[in-house]
N, C-alpha and C. Protein backbone atom coordinates (compact mmCIF):
# COMPACT_ATOMS: atom_id res chain seq x y z
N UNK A 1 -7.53 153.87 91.68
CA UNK A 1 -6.53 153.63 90.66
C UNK A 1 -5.76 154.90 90.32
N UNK A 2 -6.12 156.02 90.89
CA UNK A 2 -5.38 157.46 90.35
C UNK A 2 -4.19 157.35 91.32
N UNK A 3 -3.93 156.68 91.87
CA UNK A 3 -2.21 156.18 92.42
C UNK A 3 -1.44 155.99 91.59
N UNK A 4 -1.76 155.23 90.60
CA UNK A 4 -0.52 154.69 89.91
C UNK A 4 -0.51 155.58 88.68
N UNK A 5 -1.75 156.31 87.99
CA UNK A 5 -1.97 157.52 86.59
C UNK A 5 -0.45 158.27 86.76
N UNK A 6 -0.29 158.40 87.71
CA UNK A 6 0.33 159.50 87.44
C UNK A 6 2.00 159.68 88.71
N UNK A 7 2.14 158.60 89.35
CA UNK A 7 3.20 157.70 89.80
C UNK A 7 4.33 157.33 88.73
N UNK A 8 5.52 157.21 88.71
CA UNK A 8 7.20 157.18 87.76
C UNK A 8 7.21 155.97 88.21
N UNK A 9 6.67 155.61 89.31
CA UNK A 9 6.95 153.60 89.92
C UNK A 9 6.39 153.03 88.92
N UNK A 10 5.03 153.62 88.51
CA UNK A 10 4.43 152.18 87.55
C UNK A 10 5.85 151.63 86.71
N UNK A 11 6.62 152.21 85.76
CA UNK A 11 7.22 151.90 85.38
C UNK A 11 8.41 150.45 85.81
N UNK A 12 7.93 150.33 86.82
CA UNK A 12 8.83 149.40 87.73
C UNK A 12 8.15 148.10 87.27
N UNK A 13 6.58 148.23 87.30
CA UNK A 13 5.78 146.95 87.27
C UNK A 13 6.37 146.03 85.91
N UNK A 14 6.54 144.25 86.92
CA UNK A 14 6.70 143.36 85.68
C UNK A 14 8.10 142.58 86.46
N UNK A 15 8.53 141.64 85.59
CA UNK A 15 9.38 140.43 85.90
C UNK A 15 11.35 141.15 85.37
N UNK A 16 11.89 140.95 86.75
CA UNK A 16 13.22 141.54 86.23
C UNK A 16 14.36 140.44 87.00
N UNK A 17 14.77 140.33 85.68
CA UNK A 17 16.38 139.40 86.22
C UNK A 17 17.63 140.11 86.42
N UNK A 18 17.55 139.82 87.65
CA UNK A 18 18.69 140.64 88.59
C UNK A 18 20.09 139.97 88.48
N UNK A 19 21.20 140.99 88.30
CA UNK A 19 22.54 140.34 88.58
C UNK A 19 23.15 141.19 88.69
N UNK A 20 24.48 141.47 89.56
CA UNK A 20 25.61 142.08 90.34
C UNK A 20 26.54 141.07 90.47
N UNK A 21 27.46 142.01 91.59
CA UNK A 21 28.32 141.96 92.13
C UNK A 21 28.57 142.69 93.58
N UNK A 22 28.36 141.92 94.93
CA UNK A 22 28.61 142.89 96.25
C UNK A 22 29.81 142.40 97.35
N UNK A 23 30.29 143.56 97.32
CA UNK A 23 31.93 143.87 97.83
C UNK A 23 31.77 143.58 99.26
N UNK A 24 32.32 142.17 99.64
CA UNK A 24 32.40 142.23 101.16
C UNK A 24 33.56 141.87 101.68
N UNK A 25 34.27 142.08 102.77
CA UNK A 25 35.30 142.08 103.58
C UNK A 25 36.45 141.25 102.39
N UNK A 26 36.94 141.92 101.85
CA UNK A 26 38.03 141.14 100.96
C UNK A 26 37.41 140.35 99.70
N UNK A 27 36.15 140.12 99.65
CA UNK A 27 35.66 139.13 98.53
C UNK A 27 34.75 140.24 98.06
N UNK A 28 34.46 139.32 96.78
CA UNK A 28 33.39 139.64 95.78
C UNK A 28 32.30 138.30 95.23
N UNK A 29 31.24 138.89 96.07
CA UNK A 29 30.71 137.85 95.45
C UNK A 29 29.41 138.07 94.08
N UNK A 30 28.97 136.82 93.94
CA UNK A 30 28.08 137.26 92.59
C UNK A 30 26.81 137.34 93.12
N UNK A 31 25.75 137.95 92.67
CA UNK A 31 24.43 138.09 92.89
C UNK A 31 23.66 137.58 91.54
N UNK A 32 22.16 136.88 91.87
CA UNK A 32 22.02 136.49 90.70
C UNK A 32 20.35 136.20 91.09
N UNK A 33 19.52 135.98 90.42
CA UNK A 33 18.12 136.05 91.00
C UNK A 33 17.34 137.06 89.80
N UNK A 34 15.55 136.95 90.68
CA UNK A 34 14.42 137.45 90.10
C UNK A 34 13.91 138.74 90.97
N UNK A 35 13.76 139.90 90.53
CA UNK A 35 12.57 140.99 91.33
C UNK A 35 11.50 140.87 90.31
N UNK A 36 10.52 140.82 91.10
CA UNK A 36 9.00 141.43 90.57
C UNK A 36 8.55 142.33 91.32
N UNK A 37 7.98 143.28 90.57
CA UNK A 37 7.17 144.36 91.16
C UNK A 37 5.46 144.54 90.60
N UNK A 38 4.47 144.01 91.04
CA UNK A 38 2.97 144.34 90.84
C UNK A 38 2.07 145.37 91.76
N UNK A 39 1.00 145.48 90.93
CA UNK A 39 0.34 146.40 91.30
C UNK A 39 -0.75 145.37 92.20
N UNK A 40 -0.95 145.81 93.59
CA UNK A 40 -1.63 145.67 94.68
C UNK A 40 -2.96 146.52 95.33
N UNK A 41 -3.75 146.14 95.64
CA UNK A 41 -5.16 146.88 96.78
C UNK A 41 -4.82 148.42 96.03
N UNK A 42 -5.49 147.86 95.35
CA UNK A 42 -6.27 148.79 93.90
C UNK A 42 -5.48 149.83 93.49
N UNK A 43 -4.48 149.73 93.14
CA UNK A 43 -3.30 150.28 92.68
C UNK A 43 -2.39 151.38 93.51
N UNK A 44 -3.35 151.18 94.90
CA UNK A 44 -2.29 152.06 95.87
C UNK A 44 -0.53 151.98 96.36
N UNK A 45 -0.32 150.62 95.93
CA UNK A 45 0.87 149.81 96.53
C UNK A 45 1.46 149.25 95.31
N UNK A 46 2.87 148.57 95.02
CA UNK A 46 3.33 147.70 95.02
C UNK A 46 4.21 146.89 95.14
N UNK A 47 4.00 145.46 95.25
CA UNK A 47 4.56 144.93 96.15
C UNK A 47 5.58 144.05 95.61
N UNK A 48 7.16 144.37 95.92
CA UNK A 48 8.37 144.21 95.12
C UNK A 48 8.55 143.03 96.04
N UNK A 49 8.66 142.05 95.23
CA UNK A 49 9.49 140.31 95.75
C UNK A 49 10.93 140.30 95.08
N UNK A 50 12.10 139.93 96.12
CA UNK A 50 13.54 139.75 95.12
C UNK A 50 13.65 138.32 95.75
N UNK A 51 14.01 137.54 95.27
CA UNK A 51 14.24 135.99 95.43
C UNK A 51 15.90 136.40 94.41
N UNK A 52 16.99 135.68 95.37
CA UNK A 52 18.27 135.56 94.75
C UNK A 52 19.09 134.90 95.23
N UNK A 53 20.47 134.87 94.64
CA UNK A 53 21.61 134.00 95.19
C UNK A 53 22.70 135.12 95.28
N UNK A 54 23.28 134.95 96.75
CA UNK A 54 24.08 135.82 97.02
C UNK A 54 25.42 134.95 97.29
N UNK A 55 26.31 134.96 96.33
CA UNK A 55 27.41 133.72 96.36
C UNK A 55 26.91 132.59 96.29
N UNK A 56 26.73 131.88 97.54
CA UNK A 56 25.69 130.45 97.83
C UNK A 56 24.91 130.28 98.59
N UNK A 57 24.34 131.63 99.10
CA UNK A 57 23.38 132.04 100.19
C UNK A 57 22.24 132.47 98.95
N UNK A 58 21.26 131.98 99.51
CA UNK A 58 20.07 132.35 99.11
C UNK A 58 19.12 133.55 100.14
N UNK A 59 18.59 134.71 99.18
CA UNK A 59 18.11 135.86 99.88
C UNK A 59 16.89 135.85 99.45
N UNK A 60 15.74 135.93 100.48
CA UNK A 60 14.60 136.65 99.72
C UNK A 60 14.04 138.06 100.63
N UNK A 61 13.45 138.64 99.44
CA UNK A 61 12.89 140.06 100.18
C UNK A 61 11.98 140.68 99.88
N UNK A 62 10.94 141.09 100.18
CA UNK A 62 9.55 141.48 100.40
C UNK A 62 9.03 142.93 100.72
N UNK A 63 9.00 143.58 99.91
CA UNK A 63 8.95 145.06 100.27
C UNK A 63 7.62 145.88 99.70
N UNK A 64 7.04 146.46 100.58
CA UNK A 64 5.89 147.41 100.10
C UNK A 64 6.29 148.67 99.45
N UNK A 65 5.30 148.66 98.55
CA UNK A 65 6.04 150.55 98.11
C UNK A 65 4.63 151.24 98.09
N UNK A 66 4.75 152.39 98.66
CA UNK A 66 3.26 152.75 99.10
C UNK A 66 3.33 154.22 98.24
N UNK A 67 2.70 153.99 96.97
CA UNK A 67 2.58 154.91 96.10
C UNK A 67 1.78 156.57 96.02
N UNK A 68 2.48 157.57 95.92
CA UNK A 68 1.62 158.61 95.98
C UNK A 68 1.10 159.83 94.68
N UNK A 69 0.11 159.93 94.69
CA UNK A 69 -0.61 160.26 93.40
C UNK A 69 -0.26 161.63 93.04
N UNK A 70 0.97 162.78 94.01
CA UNK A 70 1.02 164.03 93.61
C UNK A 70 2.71 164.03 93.50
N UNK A 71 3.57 163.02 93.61
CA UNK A 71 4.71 162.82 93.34
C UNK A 71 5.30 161.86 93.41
N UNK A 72 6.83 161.91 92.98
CA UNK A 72 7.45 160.66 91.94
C UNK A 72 8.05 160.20 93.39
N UNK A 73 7.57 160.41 94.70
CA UNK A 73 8.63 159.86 95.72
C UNK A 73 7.43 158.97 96.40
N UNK A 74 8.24 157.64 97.08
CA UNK A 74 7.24 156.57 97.49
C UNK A 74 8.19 156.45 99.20
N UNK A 75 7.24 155.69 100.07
CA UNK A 75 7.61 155.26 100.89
C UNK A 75 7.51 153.98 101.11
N UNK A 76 8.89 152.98 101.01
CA UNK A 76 9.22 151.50 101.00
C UNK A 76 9.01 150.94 102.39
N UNK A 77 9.00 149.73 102.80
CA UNK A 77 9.16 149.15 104.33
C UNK A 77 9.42 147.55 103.38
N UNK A 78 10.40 147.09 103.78
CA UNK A 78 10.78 146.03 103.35
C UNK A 78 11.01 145.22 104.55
N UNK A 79 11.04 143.72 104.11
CA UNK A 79 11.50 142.55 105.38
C UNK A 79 12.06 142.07 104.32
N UNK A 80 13.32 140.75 104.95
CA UNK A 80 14.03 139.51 104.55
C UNK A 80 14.04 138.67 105.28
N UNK A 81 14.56 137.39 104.63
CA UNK A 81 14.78 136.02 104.71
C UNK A 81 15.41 135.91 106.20
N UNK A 82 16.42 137.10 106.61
CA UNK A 82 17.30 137.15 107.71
C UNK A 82 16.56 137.88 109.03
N UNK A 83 15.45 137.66 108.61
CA UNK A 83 14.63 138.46 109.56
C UNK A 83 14.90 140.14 110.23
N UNK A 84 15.52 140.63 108.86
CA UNK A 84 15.72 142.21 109.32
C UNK A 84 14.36 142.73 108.32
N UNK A 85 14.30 143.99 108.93
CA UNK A 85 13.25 145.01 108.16
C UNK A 85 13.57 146.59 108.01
N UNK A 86 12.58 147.26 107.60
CA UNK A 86 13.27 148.97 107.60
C UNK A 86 12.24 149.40 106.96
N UNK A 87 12.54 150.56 106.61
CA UNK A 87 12.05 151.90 105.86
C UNK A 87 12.96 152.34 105.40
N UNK A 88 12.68 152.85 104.20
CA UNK A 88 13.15 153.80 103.22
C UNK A 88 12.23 154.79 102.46
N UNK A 89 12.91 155.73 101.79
CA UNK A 89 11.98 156.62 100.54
C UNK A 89 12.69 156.26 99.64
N UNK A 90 11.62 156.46 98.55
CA UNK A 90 12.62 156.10 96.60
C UNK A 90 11.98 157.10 96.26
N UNK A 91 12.62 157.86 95.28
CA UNK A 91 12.27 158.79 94.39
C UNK A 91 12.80 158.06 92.44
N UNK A 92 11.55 158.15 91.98
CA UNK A 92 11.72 158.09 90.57
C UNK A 92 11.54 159.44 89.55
N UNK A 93 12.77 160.33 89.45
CA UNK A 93 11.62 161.23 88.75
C UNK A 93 12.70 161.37 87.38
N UNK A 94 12.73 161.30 86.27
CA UNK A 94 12.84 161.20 84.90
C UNK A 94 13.06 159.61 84.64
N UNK A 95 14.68 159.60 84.43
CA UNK A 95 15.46 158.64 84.55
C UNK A 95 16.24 158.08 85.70
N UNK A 96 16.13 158.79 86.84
CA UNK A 96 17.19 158.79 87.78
C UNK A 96 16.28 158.07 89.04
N UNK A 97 16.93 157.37 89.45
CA UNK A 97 15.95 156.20 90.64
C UNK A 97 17.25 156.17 91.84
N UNK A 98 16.62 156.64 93.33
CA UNK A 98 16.91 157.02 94.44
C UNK A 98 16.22 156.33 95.52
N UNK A 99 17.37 155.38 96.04
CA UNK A 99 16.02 155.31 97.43
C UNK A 99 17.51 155.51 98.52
N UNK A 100 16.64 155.84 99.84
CA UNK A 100 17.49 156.47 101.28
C UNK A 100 16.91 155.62 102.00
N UNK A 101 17.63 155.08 103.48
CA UNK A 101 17.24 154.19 104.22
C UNK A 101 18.36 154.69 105.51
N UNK A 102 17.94 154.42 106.79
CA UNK A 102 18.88 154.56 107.33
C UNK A 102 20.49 153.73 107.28
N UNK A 103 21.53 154.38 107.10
CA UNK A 103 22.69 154.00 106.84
C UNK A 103 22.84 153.58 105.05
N UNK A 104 21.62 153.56 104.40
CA UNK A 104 22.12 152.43 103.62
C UNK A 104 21.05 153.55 102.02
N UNK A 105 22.21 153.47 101.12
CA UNK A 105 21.33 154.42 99.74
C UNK A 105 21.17 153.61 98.34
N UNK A 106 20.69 153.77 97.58
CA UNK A 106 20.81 153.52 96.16
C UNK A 106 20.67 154.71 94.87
N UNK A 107 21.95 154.43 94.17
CA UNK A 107 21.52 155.76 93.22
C UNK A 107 21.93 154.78 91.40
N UNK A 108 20.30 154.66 90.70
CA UNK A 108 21.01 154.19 89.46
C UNK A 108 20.03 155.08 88.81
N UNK A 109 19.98 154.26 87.38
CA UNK A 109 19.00 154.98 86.77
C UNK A 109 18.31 153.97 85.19
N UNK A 110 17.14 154.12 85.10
CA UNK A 110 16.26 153.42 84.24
C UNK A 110 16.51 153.61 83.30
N UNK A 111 16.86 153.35 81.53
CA UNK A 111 16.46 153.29 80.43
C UNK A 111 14.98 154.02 80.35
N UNK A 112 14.65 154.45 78.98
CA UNK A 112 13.84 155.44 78.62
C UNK A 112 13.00 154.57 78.50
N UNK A 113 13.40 153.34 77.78
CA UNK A 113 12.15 152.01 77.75
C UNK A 113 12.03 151.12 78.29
N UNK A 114 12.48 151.39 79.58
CA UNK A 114 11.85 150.73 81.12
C UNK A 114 12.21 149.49 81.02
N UNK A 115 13.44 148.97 80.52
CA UNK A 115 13.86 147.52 80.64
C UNK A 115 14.83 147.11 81.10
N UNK A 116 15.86 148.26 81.46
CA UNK A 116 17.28 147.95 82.08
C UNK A 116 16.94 149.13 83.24
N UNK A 117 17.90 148.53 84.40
CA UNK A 117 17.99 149.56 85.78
C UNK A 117 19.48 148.69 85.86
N UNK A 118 20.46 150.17 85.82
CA UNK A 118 21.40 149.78 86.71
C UNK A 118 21.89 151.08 87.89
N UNK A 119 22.66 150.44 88.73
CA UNK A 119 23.26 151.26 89.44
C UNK A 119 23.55 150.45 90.74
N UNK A 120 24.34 151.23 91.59
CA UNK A 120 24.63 150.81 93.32
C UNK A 120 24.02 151.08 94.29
N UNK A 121 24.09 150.14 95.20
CA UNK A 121 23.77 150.47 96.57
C UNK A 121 24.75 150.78 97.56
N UNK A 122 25.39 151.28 98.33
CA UNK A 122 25.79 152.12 99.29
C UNK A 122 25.32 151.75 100.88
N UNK A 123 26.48 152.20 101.34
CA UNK A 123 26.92 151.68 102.99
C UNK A 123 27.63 152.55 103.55
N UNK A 124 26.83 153.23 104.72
CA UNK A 124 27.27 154.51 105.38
C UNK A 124 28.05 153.59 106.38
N UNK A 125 29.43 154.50 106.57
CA UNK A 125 30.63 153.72 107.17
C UNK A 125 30.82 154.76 108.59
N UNK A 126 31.61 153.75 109.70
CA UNK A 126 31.05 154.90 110.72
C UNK A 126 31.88 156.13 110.84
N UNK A 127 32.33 156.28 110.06
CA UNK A 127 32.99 157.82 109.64
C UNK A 127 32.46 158.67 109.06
N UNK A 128 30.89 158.23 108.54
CA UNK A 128 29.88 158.91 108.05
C UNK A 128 30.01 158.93 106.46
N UNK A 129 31.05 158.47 105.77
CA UNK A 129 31.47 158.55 104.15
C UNK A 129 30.53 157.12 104.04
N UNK A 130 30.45 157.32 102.43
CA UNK A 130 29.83 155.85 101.76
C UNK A 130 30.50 154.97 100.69
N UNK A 131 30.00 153.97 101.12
CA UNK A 131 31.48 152.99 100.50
C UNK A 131 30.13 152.17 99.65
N UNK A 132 30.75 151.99 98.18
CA UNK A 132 30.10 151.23 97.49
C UNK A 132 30.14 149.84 98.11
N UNK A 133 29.05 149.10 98.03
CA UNK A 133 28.68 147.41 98.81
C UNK A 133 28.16 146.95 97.51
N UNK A 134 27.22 147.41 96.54
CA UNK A 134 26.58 146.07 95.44
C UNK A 134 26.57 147.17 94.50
N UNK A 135 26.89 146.30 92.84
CA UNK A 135 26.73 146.91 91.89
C UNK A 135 25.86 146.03 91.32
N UNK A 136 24.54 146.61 90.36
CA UNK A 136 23.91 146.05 90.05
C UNK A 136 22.90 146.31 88.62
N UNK A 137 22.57 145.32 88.37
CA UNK A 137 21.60 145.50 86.60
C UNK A 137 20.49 144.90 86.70
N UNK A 138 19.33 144.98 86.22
CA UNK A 138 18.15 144.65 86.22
C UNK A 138 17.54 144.44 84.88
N UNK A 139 17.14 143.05 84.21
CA UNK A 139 17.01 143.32 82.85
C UNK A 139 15.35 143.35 83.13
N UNK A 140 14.85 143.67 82.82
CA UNK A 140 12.87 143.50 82.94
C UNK A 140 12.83 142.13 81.46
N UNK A 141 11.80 140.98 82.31
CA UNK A 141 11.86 140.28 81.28
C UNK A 141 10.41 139.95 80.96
N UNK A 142 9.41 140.29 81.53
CA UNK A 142 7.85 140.35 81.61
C UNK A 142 7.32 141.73 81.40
């Protein structure tokens, strides 16, 4: 359990209603849905579910976060509904929440009382610049 003592993720744990907005080829569509994040195999992990609506597409996504007990940075591996997967790192360290993936970033940041997350995700363009793709809010409702 000394994974999570002293881990900036715990703060993640619990029920969050998700909603945006992500910028694609001329449109905007709405995003709308649930993340949960719990604590897993004895508090080494946990394991973030997003179930949502992307316009009128339905997304779900399944991601490990593999927690480490001497700093605020984790290593993610996520799958979806569309049968893609990856790796990333997130870093949580005050207020400010970071994750890197190949091509693809997020930079927002948490409330002091762990109930709102907003910020964007990001899309490396092949000119190497990053073009905002989803803006987004997270209310924690559990």
């Amino acid at each position: 359990m000394a994974a999570i003592s002293t881990s900036n993720f715990r703060r993640l744990i619990g029920v969050w209603k998700t909603f945006g907005q992500i910028s694609s080829e001329n449109q905007v569509l709405e995003l709308a849905g649930t993340d949960s994040y719990e604590l897993i195999l004895d508090g080494k992990f946990i394991l973030h579910k997003a179930d949502v609506t992307i316009g009128s597409e339905k997304s779900e996504i399944f991601e490990m976060i593999s927690l480490d007990e001497t700093t605020n940075k984790v290593k993610m591996q996520y799958f979806n509904s569309k049968g893609e997967s990856g790796i990333m790192t997130g870093e949580l360290t005050n207020n400010n929440f970071k994750i890197e993936g190949e091509g693809i970033k997020f930079s927002g940041m948490i409330n002091s009382e762990n109930s709102t997350i907003v910020g964007k995700w990001y899309l490396q363009t092949n000119n190497k610049s990053w073009k905002e793709f989803i803006d987004m809010k997270l209310e924690k409702q559990l």
